[in-house]
N, C-alpha and C. Protein backbone atom coordinates (compact mmCIF):
# COMPACT_ATOMS: atom_id res chain seq x y z
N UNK A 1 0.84 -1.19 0.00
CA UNK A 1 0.00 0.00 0.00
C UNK A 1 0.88 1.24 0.00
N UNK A 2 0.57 2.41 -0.71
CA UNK A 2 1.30 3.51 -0.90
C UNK A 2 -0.07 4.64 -0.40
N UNK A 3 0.64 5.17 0.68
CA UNK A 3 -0.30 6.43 1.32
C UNK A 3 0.24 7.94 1.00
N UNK A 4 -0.29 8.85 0.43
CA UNK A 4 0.35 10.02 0.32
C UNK A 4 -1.00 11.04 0.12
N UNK A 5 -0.63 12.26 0.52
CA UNK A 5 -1.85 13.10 0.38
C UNK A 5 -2.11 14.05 -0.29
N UNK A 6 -3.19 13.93 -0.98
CA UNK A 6 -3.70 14.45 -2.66
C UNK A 6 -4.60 15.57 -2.51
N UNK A 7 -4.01 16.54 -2.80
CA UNK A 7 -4.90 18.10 -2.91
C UNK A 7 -5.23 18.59 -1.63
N UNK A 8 -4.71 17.66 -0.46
CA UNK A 8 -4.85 17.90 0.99
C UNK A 8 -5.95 16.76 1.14
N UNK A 9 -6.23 15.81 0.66
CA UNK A 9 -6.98 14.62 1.24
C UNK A 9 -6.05 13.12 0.93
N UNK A 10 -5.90 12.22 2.38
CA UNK A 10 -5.28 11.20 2.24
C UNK A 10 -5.86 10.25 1.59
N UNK A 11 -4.81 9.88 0.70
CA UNK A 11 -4.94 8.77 -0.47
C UNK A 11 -4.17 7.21 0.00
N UNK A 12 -5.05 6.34 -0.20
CA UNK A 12 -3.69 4.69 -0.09
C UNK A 12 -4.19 4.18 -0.83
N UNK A 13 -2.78 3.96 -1.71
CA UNK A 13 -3.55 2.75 -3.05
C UNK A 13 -2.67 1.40 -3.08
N UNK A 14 -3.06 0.30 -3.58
CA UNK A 14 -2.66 -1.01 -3.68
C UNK A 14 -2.18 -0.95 -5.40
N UNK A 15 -0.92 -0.57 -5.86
CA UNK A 15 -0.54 -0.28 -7.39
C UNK A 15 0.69 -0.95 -7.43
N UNK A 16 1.25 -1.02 -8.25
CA UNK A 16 2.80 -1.56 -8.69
C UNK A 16 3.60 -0.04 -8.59
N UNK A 17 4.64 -0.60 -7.55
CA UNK A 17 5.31 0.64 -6.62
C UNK A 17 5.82 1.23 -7.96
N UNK A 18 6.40 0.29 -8.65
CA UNK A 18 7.43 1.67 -10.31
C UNK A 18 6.07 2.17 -11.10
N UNK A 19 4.88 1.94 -11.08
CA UNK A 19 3.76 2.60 -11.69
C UNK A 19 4.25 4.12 -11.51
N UNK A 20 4.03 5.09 -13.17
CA UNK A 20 4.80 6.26 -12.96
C UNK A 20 3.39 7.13 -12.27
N UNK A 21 3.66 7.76 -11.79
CA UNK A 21 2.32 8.64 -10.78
C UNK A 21 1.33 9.55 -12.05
N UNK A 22 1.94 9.96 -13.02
CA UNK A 22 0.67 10.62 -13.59
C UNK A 22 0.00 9.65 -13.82
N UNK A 23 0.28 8.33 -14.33
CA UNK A 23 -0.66 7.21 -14.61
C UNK A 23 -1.19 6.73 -13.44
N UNK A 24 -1.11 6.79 -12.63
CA UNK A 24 -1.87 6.59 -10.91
C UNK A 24 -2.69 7.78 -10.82
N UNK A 25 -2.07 9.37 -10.81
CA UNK A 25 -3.31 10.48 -10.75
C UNK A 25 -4.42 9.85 -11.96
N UNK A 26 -4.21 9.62 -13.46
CA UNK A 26 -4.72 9.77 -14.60
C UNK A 26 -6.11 8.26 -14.50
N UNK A 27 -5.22 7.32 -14.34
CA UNK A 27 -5.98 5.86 -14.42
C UNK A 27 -6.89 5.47 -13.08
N UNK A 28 -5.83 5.85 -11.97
CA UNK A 28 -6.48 5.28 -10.69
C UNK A 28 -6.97 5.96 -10.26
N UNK A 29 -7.15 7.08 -10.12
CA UNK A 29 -7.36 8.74 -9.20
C UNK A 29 -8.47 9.52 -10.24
N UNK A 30 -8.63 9.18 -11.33
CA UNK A 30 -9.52 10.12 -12.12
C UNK A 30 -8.90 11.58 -12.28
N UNK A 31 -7.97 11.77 -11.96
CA UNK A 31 -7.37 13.47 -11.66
C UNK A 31 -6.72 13.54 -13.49
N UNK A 32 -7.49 13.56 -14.09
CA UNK A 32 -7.29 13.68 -16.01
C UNK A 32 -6.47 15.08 -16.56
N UNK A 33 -6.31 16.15 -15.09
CA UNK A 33 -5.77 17.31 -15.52
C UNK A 33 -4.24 17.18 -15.77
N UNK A 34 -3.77 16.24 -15.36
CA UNK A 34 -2.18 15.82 -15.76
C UNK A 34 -2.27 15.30 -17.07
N UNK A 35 -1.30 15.88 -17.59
CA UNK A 35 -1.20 15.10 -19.48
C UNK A 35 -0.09 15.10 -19.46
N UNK A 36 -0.11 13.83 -20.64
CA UNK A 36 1.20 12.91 -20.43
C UNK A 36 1.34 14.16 -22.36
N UNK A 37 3.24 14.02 -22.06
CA UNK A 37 3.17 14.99 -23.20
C UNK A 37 4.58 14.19 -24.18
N UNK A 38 5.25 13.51 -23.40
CA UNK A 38 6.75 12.89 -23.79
C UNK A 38 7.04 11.47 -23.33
N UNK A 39 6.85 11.71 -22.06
CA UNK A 39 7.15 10.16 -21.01
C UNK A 39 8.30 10.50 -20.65
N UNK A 40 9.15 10.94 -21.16
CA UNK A 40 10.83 11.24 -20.71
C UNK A 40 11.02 12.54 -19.66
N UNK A 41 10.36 13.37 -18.96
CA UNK A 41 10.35 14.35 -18.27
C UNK A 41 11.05 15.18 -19.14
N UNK A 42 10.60 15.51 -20.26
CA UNK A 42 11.29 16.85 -21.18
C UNK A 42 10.73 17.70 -21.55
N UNK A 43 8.83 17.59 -21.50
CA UNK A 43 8.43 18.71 -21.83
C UNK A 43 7.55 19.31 -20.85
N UNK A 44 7.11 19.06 -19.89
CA UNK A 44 6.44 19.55 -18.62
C UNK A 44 4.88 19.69 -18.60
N UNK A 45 4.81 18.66 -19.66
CA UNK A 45 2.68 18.75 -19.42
C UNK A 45 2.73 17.95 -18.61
N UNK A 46 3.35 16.92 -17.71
CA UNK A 46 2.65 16.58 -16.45
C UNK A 46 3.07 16.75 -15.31
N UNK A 47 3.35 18.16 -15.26
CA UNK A 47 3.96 18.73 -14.07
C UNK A 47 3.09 18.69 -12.93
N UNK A 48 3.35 18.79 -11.72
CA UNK A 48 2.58 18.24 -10.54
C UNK A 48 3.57 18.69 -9.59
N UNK A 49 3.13 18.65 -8.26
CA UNK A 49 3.80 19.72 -7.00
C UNK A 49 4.01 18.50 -5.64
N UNK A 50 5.35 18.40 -5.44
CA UNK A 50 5.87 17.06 -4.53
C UNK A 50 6.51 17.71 -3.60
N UNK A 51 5.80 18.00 -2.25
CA UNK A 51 5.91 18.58 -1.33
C UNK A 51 6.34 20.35 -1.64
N UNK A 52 5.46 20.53 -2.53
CA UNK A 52 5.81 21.95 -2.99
C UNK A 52 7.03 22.50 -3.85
N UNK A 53 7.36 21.82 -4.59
CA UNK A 53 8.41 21.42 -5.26
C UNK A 53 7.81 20.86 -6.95
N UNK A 54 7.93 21.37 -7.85
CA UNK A 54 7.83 20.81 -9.49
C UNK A 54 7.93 19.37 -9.60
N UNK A 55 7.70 18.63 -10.16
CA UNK A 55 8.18 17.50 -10.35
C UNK A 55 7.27 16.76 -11.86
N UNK A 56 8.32 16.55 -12.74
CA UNK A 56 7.62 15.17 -13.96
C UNK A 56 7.22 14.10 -12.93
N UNK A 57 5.60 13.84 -13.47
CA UNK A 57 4.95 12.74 -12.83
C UNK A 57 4.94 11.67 -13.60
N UNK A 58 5.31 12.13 -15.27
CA UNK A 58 5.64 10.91 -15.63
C UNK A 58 7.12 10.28 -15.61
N UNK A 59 7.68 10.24 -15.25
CA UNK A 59 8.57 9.69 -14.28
C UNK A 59 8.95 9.45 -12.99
N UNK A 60 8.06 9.80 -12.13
CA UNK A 60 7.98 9.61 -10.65
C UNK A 60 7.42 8.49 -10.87
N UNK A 61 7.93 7.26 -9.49
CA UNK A 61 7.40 6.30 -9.41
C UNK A 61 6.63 6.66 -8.06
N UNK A 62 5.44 5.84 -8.42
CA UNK A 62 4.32 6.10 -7.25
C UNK A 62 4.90 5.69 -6.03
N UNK A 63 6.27 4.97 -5.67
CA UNK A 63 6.84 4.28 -4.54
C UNK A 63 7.42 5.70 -4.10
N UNK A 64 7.77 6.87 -4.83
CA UNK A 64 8.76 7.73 -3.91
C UNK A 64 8.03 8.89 -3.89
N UNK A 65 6.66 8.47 -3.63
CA UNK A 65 5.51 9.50 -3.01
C UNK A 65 4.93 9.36 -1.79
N UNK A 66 5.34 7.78 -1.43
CA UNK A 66 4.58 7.94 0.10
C UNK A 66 4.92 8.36 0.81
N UNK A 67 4.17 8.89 1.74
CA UNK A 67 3.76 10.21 2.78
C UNK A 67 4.30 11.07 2.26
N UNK A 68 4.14 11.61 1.59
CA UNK A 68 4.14 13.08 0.68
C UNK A 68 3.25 13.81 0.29
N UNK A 69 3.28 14.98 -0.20
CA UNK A 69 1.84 15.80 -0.50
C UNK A 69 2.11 16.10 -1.95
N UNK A 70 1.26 16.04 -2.26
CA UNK A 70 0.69 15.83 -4.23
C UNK A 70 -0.29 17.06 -4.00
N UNK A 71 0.32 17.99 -4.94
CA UNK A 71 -0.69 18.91 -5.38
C UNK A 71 -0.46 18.85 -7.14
N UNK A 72 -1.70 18.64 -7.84
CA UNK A 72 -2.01 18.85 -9.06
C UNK A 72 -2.82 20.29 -9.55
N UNK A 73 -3.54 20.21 -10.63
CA UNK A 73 -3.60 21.46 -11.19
C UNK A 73 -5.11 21.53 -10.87
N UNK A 74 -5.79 20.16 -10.32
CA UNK A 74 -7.36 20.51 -9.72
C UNK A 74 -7.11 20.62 -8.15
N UNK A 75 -6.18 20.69 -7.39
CA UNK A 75 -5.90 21.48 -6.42
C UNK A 75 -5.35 22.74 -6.22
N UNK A 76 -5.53 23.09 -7.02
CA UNK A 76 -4.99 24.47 -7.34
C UNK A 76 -6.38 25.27 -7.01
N UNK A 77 -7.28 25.21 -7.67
CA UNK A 77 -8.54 25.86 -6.87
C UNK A 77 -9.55 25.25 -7.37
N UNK A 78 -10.82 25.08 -6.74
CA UNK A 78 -11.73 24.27 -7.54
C UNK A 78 -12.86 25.56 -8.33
N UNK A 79 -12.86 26.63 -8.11
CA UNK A 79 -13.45 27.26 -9.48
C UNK A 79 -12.25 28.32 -10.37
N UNK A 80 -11.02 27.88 -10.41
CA UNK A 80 -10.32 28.70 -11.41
C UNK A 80 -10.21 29.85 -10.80
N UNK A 81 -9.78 30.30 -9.62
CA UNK A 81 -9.55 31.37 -8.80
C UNK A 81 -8.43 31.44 -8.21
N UNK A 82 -7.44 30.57 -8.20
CA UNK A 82 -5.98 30.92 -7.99
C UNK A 82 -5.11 32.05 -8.49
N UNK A 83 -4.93 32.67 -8.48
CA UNK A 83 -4.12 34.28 -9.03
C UNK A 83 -3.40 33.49 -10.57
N UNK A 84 -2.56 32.43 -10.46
CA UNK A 84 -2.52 31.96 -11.84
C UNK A 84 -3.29 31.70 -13.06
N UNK A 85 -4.66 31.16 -12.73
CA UNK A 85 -5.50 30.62 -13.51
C UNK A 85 -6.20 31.87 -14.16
N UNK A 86 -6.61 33.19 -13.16
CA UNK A 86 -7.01 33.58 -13.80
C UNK A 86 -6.35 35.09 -14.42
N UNK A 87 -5.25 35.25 -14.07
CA UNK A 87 -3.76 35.39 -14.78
C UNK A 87 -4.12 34.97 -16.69
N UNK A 88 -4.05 33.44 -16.10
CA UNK A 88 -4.40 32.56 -17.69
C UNK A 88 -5.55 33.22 -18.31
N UNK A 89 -6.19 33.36 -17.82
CA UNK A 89 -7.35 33.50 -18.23
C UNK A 89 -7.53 35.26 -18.94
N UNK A 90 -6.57 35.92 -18.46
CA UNK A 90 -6.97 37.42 -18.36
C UNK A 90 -6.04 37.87 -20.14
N UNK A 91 -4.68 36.90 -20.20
CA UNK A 91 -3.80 37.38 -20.89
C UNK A 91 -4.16 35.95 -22.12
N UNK A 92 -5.50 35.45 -22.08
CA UNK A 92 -5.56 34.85 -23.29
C UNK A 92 -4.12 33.63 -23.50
N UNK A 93 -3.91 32.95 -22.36
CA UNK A 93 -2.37 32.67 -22.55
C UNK A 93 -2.85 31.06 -23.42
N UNK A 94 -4.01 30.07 -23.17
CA UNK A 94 -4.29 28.50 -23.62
C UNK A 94 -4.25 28.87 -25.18
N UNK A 95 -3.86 28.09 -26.35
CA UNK A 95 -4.20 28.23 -27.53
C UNK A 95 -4.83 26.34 -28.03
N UNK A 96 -3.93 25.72 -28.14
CA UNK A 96 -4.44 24.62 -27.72
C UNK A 96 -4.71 23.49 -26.47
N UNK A 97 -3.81 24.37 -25.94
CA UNK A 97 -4.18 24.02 -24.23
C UNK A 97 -3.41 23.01 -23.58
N UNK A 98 -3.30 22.05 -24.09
CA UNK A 98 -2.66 20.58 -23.44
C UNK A 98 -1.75 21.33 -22.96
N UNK A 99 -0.46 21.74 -22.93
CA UNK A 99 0.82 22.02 -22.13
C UNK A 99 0.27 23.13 -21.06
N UNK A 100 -0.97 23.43 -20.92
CA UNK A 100 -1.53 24.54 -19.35
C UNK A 100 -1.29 23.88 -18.61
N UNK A 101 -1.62 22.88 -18.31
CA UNK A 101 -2.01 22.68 -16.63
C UNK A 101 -0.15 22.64 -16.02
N UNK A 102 0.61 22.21 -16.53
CA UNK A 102 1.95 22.33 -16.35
C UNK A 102 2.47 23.31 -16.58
N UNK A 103 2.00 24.18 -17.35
CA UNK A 103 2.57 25.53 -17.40
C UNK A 103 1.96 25.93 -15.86
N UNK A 104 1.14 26.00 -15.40
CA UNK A 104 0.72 26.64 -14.18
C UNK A 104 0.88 26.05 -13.35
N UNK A 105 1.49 24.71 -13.30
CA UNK A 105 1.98 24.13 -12.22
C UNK A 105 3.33 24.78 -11.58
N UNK A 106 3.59 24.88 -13.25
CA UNK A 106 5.30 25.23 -12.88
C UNK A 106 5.08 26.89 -12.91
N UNK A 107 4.28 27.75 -12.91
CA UNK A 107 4.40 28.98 -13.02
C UNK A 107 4.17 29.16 -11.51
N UNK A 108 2.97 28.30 -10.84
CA UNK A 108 2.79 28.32 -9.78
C UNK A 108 4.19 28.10 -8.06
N UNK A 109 4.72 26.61 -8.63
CA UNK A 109 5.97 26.76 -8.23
C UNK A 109 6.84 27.80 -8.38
N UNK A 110 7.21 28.60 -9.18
CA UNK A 110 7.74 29.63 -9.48
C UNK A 110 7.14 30.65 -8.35
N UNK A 111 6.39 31.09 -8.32
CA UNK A 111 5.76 32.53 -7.97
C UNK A 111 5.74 32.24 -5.96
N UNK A 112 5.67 30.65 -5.57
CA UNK A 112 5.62 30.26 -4.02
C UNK A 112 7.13 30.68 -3.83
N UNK A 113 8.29 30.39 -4.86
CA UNK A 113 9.74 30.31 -4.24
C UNK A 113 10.13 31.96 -4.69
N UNK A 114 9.37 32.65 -5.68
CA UNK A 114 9.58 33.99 -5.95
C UNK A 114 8.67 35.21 -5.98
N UNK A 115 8.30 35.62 -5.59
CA UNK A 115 7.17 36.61 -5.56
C UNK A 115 6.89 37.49 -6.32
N UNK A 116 8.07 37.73 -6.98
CA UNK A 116 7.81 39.17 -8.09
C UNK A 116 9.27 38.68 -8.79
N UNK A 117 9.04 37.63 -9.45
CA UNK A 117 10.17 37.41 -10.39
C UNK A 117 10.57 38.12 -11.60
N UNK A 118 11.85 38.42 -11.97
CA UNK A 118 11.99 39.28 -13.38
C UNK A 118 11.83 38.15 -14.72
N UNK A 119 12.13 38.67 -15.28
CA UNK A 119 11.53 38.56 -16.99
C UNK A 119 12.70 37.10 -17.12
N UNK A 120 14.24 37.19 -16.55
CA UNK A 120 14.97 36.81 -16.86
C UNK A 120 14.65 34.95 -15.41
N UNK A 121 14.12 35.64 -14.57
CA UNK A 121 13.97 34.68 -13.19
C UNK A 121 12.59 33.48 -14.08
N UNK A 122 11.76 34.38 -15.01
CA UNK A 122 10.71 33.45 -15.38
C UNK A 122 11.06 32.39 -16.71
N UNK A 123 12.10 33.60 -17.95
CA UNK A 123 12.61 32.57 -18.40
C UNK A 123 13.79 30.75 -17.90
N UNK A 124 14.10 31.65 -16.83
CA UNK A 124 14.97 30.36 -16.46
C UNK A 124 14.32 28.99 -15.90
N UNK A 125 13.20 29.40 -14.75
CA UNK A 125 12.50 28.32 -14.10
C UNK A 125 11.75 27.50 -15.15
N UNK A 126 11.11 28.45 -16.11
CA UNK A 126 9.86 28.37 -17.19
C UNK A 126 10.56 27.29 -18.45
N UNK A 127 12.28 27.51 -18.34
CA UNK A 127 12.44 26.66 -19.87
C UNK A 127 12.27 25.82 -20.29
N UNK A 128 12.05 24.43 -18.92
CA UNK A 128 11.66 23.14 -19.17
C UNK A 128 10.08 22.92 -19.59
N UNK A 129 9.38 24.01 -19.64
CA UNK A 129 7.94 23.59 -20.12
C UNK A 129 7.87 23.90 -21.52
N UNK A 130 7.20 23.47 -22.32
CA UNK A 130 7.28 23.37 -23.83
C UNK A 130 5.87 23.75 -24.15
N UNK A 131 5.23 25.06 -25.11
CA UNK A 131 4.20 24.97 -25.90
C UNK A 131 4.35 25.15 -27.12
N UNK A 132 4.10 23.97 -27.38
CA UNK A 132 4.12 23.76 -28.93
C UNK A 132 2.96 25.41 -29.83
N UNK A 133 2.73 25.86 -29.61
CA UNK A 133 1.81 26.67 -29.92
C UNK A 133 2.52 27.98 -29.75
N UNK A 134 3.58 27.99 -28.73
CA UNK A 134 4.31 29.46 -29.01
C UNK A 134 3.72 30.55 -28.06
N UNK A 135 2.84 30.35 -27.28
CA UNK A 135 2.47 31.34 -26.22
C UNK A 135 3.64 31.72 -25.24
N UNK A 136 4.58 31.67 -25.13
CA UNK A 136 5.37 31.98 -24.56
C UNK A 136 5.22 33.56 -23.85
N UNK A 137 5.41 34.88 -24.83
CA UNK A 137 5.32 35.88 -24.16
C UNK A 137 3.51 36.16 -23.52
N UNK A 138 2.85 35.44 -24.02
CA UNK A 138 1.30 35.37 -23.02
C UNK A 138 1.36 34.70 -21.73
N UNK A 139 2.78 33.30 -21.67
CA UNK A 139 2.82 32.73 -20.89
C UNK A 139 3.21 33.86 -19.74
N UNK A 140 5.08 34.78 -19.92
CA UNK A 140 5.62 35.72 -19.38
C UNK A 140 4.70 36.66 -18.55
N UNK A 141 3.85 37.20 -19.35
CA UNK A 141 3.09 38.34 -18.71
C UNK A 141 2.17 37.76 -17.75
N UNK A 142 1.50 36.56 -18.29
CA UNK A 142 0.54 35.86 -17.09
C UNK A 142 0.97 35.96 -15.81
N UNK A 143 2.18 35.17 -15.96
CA UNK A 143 2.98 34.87 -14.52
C UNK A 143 3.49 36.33 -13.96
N UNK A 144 3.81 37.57 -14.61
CA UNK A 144 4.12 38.59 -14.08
C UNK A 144 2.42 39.96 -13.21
N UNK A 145 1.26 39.03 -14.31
CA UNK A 145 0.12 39.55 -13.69
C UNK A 145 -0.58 38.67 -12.53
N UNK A 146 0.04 37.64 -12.35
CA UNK A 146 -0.59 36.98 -11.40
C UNK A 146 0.86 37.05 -9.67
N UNK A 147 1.80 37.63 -10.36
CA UNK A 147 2.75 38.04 -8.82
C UNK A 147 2.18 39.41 -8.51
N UNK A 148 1.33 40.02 -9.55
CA UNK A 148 1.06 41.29 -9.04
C UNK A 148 -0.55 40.85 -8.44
N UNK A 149 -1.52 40.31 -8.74
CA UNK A 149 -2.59 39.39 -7.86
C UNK A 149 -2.36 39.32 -6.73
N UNK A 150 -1.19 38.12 -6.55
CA UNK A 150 -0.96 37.67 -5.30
C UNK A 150 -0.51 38.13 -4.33
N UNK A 151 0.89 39.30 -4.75
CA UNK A 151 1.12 40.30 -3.53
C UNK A 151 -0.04 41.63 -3.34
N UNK A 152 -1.21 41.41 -4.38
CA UNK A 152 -2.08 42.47 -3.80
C UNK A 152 -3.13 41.86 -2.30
N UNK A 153 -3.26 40.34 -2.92
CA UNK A 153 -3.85 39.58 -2.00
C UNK A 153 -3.39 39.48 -0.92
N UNK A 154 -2.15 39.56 -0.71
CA UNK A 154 -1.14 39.51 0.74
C UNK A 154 -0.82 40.58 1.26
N UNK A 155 -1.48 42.00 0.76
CA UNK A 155 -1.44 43.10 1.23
C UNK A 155 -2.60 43.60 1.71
N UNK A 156 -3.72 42.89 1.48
CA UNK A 156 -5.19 43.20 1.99
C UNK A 156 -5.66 43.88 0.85
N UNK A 157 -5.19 43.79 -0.82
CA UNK A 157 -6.01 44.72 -1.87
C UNK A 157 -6.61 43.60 -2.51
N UNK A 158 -7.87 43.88 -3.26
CA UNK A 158 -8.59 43.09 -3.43
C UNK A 158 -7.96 42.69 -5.05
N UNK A 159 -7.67 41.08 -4.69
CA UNK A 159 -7.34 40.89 -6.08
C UNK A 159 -8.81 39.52 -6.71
């Protein structure tokens, strides 16, 4: 049995410990917002948050998650109200979409370890995610309108 806790609710499943974890969120868990984009951890559509920390889930084995905390991209908020999402939402950033939920995983990681990152702090964290579609500078500004969200939120201004 592998116990670890998912979006803040404890999970134990009976799986094959090298089972890679997006296929445990995806198959066993119903959590469909992870997409598998490579299998090789190279392009970051199934980015996912391991003790607050980025991590390819398709290469994590479900064995080096127990007792750990799993945050995915439907823990992130359940109506699209996280300062990221609707960031996404404001700067038109999805075109075909599949590489989002990892873009905001990892934009999200980004913005917990930096608060008001520069242009140069977002290209660096940001390079391992891939959109085939080229949103890139929609991606940039998102993440720079959603550090300005979040430190309004942490200042008592209404974001």
């Amino acid at each position: 049995m592998i116990s670890f806790m998912l979006n803040g609710k404890a999970v134990e499943l009976d799986v094959d410990p090298s089972m890679p974890l997006m296929w445990v969120l995806r198959d066993e868990l119903g959590m469909t917002g992870t997409k598998y984009g490579c299998g090789i951890a190279q392009c970051g559509a199934c980015t996912v948050h391991m003790d607050g920390q980025p991590i390819r889930s398709c290469v994590m084995p479900i064995s080096a998650v127990s007792g750990k905390k799993v945050k995915t991209i439907e823990g992130l908020s359940e109506d699209g109200s996280h300062p990221v999402q609707k960031a996404w939402h404001q700067h038109n950033v999805p075109q075909c979409g599949y590489c989002q939920s990892g873009q905001i995983m990892s934009a999200t990681a980004l913005l917990e370890q930096n608060s008001n990152p520069s242009d140069e702090d977002i290209d660096n964290f940001m390079q391992g995610n891939i959109c085939r579609c080229g949103t890139y500078p929609r991606i940039k500004e998102a993440i720079k309108t959603a550090a300005n969200l979040s430190l309004a939120k942490n200042v008592g201004g209404d974001a």
